[in-house]
ModelCIF file with pLDDT and N, C-alpha, C, O atoms, coordinates in Angstrom:
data_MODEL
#
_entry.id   MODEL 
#
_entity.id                         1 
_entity.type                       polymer 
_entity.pdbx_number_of_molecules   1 
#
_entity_poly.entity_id                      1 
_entity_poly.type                           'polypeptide(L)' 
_entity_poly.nstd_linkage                   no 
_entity_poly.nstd_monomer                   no 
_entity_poly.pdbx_seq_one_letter_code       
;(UNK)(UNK)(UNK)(UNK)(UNK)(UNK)(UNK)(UNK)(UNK)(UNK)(UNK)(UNK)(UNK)(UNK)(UNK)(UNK)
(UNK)(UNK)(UNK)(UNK)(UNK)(UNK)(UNK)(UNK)(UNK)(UNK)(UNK)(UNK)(UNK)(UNK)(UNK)(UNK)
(UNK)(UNK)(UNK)(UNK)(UNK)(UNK)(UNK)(UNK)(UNK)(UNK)(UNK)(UNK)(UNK)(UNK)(UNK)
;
_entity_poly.pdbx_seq_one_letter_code_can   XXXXXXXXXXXXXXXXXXXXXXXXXXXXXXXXXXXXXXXXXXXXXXX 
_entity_poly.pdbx_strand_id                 A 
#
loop_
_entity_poly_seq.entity_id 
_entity_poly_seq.num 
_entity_poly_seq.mon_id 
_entity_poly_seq.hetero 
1 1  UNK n 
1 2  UNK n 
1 3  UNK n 
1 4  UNK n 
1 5  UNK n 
1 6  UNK n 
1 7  UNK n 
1 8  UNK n 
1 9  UNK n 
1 10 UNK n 
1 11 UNK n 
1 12 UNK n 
1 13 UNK n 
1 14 UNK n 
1 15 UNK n 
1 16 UNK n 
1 17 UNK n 
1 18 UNK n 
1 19 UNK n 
1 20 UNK n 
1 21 UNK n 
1 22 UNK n 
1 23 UNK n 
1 24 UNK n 
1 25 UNK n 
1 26 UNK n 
1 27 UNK n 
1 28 UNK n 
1 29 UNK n 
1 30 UNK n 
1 31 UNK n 
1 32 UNK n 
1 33 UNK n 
1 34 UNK n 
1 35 UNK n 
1 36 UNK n 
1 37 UNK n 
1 38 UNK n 
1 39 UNK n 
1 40 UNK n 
1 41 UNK n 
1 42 UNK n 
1 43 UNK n 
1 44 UNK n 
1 45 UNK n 
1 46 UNK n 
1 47 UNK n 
#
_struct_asym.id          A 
_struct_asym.entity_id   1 
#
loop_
_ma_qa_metric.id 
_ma_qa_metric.mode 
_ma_qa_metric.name 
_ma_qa_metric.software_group_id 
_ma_qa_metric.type 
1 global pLDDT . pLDDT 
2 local  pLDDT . pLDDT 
#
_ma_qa_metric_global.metric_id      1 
_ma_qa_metric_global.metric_value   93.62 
_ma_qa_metric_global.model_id       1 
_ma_qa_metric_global.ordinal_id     1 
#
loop_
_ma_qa_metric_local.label_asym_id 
_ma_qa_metric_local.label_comp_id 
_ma_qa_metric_local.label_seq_id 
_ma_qa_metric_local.metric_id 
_ma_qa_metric_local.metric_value 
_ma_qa_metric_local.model_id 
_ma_qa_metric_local.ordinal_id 
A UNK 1  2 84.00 1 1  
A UNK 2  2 82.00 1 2  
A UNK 3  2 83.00 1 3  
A UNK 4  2 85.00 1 4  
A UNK 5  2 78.00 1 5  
A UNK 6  2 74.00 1 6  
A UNK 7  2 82.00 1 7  
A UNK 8  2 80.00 1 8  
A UNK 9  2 84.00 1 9  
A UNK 10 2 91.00 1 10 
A UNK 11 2 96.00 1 11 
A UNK 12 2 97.00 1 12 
A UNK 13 2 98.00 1 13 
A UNK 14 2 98.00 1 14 
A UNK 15 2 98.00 1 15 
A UNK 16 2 98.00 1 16 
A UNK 17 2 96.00 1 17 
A UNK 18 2 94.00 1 18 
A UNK 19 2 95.00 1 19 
A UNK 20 2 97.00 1 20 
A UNK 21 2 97.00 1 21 
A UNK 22 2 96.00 1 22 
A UNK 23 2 95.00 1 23 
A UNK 24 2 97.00 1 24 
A UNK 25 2 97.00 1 25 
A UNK 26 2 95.00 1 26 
A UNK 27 2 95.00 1 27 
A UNK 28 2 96.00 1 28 
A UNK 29 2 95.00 1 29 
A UNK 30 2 94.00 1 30 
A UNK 31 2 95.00 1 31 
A UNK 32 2 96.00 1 32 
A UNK 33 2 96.00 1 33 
A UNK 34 2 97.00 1 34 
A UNK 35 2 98.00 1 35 
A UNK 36 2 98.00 1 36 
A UNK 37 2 98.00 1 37 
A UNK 38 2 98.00 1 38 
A UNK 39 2 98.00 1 39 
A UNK 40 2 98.00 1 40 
A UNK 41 2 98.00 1 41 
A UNK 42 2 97.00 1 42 
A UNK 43 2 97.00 1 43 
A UNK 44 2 98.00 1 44 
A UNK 45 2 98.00 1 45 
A UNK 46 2 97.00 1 46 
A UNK 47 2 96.00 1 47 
#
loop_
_atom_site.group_PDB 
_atom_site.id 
_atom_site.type_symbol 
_atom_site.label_atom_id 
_atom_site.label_alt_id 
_atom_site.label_comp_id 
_atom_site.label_asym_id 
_atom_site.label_entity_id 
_atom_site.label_seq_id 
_atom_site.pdbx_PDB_ins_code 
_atom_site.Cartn_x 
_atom_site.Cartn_y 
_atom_site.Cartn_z 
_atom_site.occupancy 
_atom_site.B_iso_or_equiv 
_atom_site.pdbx_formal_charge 
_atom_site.auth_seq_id 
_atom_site.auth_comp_id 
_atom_site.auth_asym_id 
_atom_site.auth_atom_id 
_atom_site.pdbx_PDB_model_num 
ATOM 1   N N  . UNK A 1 1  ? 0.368   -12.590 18.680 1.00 84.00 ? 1  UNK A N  1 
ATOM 2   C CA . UNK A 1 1  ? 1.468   -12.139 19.532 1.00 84.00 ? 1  UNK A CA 1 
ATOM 3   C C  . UNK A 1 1  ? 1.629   -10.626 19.388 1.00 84.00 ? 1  UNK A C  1 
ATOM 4   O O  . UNK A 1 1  ? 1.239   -10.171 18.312 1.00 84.00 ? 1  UNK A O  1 
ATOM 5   N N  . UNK A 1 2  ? 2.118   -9.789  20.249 1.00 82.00 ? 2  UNK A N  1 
ATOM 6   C CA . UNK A 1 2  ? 2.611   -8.449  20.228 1.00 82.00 ? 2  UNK A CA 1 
ATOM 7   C C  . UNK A 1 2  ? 3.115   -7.900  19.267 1.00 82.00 ? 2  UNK A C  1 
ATOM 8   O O  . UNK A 1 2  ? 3.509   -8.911  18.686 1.00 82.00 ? 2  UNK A O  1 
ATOM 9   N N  . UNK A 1 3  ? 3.457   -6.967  18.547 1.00 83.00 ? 3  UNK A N  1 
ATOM 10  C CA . UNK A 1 3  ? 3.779   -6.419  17.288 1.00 83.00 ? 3  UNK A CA 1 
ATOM 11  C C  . UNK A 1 3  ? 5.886   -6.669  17.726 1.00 83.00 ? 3  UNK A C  1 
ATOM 12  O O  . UNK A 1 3  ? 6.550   -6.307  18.697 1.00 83.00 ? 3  UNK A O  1 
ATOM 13  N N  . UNK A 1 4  ? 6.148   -7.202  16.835 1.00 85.00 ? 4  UNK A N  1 
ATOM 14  C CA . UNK A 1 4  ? 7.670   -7.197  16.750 1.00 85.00 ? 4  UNK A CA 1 
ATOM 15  C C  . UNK A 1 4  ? 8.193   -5.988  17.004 1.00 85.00 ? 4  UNK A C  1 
ATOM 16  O O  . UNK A 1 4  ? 7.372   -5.110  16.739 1.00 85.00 ? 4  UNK A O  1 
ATOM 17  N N  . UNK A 1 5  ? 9.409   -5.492  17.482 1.00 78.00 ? 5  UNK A N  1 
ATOM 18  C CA . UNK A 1 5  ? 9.819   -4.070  17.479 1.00 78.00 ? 5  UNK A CA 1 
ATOM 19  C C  . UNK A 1 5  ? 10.101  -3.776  16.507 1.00 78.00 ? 5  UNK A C  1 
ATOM 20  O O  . UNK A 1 5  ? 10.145  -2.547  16.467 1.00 78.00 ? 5  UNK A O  1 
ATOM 21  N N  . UNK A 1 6  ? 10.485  -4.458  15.077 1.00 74.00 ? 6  UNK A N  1 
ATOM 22  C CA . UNK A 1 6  ? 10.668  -3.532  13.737 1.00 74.00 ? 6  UNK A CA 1 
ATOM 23  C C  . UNK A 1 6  ? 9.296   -3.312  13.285 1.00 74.00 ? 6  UNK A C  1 
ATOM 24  O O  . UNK A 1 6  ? 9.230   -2.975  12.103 1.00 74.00 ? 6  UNK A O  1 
ATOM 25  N N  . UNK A 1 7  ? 8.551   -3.378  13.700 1.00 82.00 ? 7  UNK A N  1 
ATOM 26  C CA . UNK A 1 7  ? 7.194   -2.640  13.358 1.00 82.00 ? 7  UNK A CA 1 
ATOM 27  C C  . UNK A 1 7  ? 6.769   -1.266  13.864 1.00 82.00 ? 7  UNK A C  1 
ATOM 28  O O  . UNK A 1 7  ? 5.641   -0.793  14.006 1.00 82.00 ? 7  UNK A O  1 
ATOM 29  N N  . UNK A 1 8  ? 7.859   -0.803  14.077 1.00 80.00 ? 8  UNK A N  1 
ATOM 30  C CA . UNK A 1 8  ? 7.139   0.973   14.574 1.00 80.00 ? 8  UNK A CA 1 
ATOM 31  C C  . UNK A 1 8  ? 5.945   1.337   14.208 1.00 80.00 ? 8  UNK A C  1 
ATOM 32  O O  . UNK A 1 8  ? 5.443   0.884   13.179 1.00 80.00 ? 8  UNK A O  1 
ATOM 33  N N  . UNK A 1 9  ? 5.329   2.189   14.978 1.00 84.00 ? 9  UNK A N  1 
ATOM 34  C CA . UNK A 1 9  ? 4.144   2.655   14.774 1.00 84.00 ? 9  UNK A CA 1 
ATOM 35  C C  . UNK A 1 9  ? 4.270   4.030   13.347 1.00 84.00 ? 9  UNK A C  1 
ATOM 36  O O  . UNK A 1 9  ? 3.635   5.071   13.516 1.00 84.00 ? 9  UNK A O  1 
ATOM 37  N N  . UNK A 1 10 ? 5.061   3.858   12.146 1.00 91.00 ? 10 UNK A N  1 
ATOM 38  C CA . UNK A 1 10 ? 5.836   5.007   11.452 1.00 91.00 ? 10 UNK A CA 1 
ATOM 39  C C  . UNK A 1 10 ? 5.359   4.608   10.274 1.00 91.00 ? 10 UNK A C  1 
ATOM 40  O O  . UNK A 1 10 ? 6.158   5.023   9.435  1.00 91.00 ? 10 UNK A O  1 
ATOM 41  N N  . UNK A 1 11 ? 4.107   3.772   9.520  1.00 96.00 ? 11 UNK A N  1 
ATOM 42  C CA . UNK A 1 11 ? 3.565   3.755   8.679  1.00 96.00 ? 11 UNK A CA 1 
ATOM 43  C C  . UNK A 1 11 ? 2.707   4.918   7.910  1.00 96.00 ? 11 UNK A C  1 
ATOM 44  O O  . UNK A 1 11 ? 1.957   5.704   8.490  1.00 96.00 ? 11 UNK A O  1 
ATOM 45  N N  . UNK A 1 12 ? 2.887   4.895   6.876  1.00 97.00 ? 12 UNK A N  1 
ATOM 46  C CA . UNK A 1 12 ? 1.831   6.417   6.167  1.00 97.00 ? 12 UNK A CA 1 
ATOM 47  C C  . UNK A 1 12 ? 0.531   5.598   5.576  1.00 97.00 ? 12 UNK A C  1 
ATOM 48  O O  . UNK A 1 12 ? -0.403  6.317   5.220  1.00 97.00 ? 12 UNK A O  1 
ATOM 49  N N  . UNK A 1 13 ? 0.372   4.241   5.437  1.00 98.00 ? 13 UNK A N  1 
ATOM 50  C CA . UNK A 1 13 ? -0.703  3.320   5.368  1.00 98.00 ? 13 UNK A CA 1 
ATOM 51  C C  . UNK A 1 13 ? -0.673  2.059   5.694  1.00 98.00 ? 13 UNK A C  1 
ATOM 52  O O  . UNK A 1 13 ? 0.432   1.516   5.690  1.00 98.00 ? 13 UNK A O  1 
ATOM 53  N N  . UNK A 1 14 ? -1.581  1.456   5.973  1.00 98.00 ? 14 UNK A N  1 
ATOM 54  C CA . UNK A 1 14 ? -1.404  -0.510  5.889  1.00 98.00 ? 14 UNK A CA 1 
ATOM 55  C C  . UNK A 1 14 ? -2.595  -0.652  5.065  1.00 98.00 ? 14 UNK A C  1 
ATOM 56  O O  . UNK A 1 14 ? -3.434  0.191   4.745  1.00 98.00 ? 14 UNK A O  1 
ATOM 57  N N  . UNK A 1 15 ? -2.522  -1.587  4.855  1.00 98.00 ? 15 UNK A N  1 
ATOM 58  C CA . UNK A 1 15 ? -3.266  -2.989  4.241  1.00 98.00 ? 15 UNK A CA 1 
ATOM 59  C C  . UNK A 1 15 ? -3.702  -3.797  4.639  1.00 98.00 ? 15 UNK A C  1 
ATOM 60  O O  . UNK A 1 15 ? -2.840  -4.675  4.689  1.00 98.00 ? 15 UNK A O  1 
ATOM 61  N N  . UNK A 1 16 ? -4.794  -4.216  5.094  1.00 98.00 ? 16 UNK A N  1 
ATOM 62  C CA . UNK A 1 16 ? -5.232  -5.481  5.867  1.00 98.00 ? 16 UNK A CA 1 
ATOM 63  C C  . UNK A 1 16 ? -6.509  -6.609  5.218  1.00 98.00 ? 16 UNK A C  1 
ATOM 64  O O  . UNK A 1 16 ? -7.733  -6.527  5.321  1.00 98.00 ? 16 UNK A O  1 
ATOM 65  N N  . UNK A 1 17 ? -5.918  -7.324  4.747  1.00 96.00 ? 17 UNK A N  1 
ATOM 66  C CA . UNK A 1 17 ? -6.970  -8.435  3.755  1.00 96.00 ? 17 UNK A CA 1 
ATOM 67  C C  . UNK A 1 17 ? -7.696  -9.336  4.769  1.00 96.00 ? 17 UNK A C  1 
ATOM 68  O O  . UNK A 1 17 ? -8.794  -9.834  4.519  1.00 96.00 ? 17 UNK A O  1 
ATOM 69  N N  . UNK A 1 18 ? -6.988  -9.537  6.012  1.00 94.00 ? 18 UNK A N  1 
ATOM 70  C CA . UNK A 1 18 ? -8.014  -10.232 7.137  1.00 94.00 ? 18 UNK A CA 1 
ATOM 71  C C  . UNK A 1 18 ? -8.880  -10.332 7.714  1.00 94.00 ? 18 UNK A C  1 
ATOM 72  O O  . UNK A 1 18 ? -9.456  -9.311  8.089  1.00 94.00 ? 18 UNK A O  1 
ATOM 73  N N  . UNK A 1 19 ? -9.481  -11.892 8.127  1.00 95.00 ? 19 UNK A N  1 
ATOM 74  C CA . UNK A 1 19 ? -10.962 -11.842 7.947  1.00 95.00 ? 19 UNK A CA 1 
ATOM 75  C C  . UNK A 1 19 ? -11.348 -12.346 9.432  1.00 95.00 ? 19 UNK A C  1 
ATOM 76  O O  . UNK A 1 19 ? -12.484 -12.809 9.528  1.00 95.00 ? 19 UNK A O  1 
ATOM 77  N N  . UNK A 1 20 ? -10.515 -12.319 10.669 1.00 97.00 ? 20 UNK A N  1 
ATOM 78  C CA . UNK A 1 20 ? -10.800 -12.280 11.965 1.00 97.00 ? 20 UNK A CA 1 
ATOM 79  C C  . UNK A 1 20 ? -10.716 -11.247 12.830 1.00 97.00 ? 20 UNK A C  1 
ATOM 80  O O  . UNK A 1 20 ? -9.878  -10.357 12.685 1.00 97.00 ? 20 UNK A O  1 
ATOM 81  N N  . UNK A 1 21 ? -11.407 -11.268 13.612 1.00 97.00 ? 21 UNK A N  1 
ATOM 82  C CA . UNK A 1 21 ? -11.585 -10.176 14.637 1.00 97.00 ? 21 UNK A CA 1 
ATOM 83  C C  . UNK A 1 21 ? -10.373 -9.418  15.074 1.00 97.00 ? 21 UNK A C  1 
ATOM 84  O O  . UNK A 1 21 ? -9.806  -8.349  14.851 1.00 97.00 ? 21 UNK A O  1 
ATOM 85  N N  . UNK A 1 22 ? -10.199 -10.957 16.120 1.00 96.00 ? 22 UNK A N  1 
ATOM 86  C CA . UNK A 1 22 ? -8.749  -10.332 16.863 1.00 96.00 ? 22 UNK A CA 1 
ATOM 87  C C  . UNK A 1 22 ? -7.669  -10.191 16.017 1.00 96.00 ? 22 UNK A C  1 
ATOM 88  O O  . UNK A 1 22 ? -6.727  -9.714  16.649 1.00 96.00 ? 22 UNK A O  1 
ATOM 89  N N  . UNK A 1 23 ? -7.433  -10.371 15.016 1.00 95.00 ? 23 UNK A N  1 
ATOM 90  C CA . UNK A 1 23 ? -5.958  -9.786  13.818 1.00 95.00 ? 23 UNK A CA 1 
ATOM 91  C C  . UNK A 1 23 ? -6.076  -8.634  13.623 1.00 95.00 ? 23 UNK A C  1 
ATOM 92  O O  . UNK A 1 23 ? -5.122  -7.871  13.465 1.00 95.00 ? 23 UNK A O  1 
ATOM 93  N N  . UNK A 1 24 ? -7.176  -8.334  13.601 1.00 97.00 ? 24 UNK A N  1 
ATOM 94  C CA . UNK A 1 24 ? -7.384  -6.768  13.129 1.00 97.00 ? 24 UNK A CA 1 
ATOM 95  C C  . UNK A 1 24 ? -7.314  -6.190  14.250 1.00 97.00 ? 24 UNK A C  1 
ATOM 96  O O  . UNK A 1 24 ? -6.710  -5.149  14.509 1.00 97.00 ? 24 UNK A O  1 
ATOM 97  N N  . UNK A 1 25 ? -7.858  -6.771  14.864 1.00 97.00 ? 25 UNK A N  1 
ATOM 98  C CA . UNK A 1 25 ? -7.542  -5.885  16.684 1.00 97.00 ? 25 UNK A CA 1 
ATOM 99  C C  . UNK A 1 25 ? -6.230  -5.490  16.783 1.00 97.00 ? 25 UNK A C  1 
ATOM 100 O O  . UNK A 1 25 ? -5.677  -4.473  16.365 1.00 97.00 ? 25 UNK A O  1 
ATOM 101 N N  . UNK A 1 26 ? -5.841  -6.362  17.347 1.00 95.00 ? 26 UNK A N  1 
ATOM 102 C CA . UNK A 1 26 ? -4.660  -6.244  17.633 1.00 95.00 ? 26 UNK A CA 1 
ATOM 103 C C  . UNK A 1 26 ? -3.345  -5.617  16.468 1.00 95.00 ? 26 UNK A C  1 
ATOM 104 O O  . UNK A 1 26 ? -2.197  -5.677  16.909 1.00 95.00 ? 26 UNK A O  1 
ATOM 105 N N  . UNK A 1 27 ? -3.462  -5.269  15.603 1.00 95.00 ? 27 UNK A N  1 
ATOM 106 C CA . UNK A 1 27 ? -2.845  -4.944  14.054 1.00 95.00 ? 27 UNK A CA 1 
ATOM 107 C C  . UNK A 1 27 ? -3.379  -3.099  14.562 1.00 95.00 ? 27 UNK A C  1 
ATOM 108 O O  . UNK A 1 27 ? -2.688  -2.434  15.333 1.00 95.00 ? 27 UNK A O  1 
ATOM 109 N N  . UNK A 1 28 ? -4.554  -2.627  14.000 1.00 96.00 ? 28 UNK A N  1 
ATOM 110 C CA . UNK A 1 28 ? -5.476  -1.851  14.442 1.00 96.00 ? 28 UNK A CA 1 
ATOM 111 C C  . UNK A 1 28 ? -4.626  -1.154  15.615 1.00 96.00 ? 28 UNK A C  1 
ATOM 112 O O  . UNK A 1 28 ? -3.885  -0.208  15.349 1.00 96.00 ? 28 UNK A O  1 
ATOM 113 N N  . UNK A 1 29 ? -4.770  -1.713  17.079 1.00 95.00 ? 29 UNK A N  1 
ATOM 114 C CA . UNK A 1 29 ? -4.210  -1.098  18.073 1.00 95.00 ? 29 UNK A CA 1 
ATOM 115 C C  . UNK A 1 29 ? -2.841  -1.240  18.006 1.00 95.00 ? 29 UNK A C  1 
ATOM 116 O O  . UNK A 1 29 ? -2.516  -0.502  18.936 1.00 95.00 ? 29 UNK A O  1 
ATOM 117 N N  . UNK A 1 30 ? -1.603  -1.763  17.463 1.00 94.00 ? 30 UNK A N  1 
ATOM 118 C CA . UNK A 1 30 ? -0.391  -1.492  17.410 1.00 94.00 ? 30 UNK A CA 1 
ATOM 119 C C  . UNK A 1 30 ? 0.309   -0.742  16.233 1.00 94.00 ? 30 UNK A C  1 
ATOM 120 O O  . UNK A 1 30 ? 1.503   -0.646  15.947 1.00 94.00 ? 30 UNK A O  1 
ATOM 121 N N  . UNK A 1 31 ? -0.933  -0.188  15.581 1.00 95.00 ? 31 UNK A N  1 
ATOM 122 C CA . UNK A 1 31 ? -0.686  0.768   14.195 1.00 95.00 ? 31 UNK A CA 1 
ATOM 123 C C  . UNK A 1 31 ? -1.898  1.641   14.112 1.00 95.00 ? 31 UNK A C  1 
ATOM 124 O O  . UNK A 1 31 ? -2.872  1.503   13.371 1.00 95.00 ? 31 UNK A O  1 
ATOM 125 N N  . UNK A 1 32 ? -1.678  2.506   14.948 1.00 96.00 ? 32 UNK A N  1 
ATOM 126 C CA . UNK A 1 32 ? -3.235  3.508   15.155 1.00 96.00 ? 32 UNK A CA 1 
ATOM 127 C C  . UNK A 1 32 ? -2.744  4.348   14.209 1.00 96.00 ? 32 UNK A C  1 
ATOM 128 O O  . UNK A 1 32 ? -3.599  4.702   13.397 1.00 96.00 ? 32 UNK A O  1 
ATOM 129 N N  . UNK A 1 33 ? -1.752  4.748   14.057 1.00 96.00 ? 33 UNK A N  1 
ATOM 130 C CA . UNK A 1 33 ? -1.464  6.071   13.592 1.00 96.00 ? 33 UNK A CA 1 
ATOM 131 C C  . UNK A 1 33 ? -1.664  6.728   11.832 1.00 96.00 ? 33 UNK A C  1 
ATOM 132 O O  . UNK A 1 33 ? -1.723  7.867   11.368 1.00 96.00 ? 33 UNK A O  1 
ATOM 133 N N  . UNK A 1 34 ? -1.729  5.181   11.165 1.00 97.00 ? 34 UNK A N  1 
ATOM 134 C CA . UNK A 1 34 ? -1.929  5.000   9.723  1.00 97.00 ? 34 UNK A CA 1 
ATOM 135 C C  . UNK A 1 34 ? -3.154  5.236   9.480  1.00 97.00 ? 34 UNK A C  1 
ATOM 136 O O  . UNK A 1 34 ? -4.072  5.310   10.297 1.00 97.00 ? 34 UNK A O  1 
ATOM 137 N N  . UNK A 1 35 ? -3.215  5.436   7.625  1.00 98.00 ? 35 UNK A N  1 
ATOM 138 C CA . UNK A 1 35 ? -4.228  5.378   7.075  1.00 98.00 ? 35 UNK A CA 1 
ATOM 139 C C  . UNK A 1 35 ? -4.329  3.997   6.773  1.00 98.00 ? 35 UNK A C  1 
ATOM 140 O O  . UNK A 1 35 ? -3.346  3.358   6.398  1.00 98.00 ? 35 UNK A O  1 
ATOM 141 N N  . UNK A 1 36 ? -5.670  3.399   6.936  1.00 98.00 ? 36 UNK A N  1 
ATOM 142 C CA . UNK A 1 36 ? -5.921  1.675   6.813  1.00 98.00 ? 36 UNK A CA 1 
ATOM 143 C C  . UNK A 1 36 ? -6.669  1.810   5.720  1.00 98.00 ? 36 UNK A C  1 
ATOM 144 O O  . UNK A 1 36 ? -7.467  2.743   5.644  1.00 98.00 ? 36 UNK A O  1 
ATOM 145 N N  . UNK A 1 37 ? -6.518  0.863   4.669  1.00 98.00 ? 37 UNK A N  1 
ATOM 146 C CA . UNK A 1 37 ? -7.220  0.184   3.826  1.00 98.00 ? 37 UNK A CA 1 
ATOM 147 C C  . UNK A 1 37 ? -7.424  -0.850  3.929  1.00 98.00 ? 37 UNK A C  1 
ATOM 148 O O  . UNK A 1 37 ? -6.604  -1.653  3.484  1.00 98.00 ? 37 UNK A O  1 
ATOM 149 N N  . UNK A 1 38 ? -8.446  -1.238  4.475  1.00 98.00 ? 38 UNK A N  1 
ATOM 150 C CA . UNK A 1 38 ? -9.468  -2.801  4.963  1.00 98.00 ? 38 UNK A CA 1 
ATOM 151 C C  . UNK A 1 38 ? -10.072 -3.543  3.922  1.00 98.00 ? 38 UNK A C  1 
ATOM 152 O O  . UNK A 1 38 ? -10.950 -2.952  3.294  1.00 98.00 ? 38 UNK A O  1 
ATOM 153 N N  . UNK A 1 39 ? -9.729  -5.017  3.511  1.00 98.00 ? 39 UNK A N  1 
ATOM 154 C CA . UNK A 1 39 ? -10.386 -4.835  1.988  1.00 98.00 ? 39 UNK A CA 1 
ATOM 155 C C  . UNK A 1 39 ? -11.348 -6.103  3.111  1.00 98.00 ? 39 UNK A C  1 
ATOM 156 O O  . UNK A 1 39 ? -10.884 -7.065  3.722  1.00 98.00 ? 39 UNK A O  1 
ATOM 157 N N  . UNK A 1 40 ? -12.433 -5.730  3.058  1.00 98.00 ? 40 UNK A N  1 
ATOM 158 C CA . UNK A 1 40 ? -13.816 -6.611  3.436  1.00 98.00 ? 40 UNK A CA 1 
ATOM 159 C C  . UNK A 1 40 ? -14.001 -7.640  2.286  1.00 98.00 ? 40 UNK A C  1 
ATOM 160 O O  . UNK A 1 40 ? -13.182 -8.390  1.755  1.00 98.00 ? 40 UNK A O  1 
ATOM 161 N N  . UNK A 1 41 ? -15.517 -7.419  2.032  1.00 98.00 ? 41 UNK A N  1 
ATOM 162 C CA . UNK A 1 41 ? -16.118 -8.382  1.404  1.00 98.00 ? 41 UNK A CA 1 
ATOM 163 C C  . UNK A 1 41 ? -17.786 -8.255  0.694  1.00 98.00 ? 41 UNK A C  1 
ATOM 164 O O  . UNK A 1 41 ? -18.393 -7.335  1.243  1.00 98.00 ? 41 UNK A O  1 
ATOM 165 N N  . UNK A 1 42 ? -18.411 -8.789  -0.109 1.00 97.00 ? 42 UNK A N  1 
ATOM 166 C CA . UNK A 1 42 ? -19.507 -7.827  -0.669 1.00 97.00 ? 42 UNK A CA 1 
ATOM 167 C C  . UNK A 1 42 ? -20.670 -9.146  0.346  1.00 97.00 ? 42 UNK A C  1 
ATOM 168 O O  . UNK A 1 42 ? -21.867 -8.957  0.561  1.00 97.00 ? 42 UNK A O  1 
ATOM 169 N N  . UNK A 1 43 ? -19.943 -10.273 0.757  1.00 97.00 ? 43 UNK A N  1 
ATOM 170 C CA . UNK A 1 43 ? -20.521 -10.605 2.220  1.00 97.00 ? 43 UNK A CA 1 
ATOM 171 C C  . UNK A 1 43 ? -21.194 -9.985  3.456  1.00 97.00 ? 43 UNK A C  1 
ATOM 172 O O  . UNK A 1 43 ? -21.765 -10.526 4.403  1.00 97.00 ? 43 UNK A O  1 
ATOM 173 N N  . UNK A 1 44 ? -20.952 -8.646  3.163  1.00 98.00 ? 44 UNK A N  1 
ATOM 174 C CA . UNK A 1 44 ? -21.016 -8.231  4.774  1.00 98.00 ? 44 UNK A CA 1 
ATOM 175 C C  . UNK A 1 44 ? -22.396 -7.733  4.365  1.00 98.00 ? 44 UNK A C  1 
ATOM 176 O O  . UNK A 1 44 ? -22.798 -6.835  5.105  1.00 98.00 ? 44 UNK A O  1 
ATOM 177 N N  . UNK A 1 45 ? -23.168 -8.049  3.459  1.00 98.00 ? 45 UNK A N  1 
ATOM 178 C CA . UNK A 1 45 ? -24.437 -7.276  3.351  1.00 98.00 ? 45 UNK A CA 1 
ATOM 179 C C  . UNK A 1 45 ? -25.405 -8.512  3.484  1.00 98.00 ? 45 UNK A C  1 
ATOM 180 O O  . UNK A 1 45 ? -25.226 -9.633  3.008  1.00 98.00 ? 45 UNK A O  1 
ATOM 181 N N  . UNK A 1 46 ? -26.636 -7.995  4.351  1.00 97.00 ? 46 UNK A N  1 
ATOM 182 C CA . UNK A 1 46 ? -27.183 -9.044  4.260  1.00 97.00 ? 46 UNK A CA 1 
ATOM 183 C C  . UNK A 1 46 ? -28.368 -9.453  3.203  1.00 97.00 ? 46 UNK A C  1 
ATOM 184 O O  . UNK A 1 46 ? -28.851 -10.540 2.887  1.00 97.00 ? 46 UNK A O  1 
ATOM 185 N N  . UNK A 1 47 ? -28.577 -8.349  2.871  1.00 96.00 ? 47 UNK A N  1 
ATOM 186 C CA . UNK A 1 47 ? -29.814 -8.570  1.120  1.00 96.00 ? 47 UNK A CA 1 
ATOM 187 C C  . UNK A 1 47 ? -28.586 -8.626  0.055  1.00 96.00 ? 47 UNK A C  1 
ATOM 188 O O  . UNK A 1 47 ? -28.816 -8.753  -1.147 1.00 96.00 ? 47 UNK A O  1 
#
């Protein structure tokens, strides 16, 4: 769903532990303005 209105775009970072596309999308585009810390996974390698 759309970002709630107490979510201003007025963050100095986020946090995002999620592991689907569109969450991050949509999270991502209603909080451009932050510094993101994305915690991935040692998965994403393929060797």
């Amino acid at each position: 769903e759309p970002a709630p209105t107490d979510l201003a775009d007025d963050f100095d970072a986020v946090v995002d532990v999620g592991r689907y596309p569109s969450s991050t999308r949509s999270a991502v585009a209603a909080l451009p303005n932050a510094h993101w810390v994305f915690v991935s996974t040692v998965n994403v390698y393929s060797d």
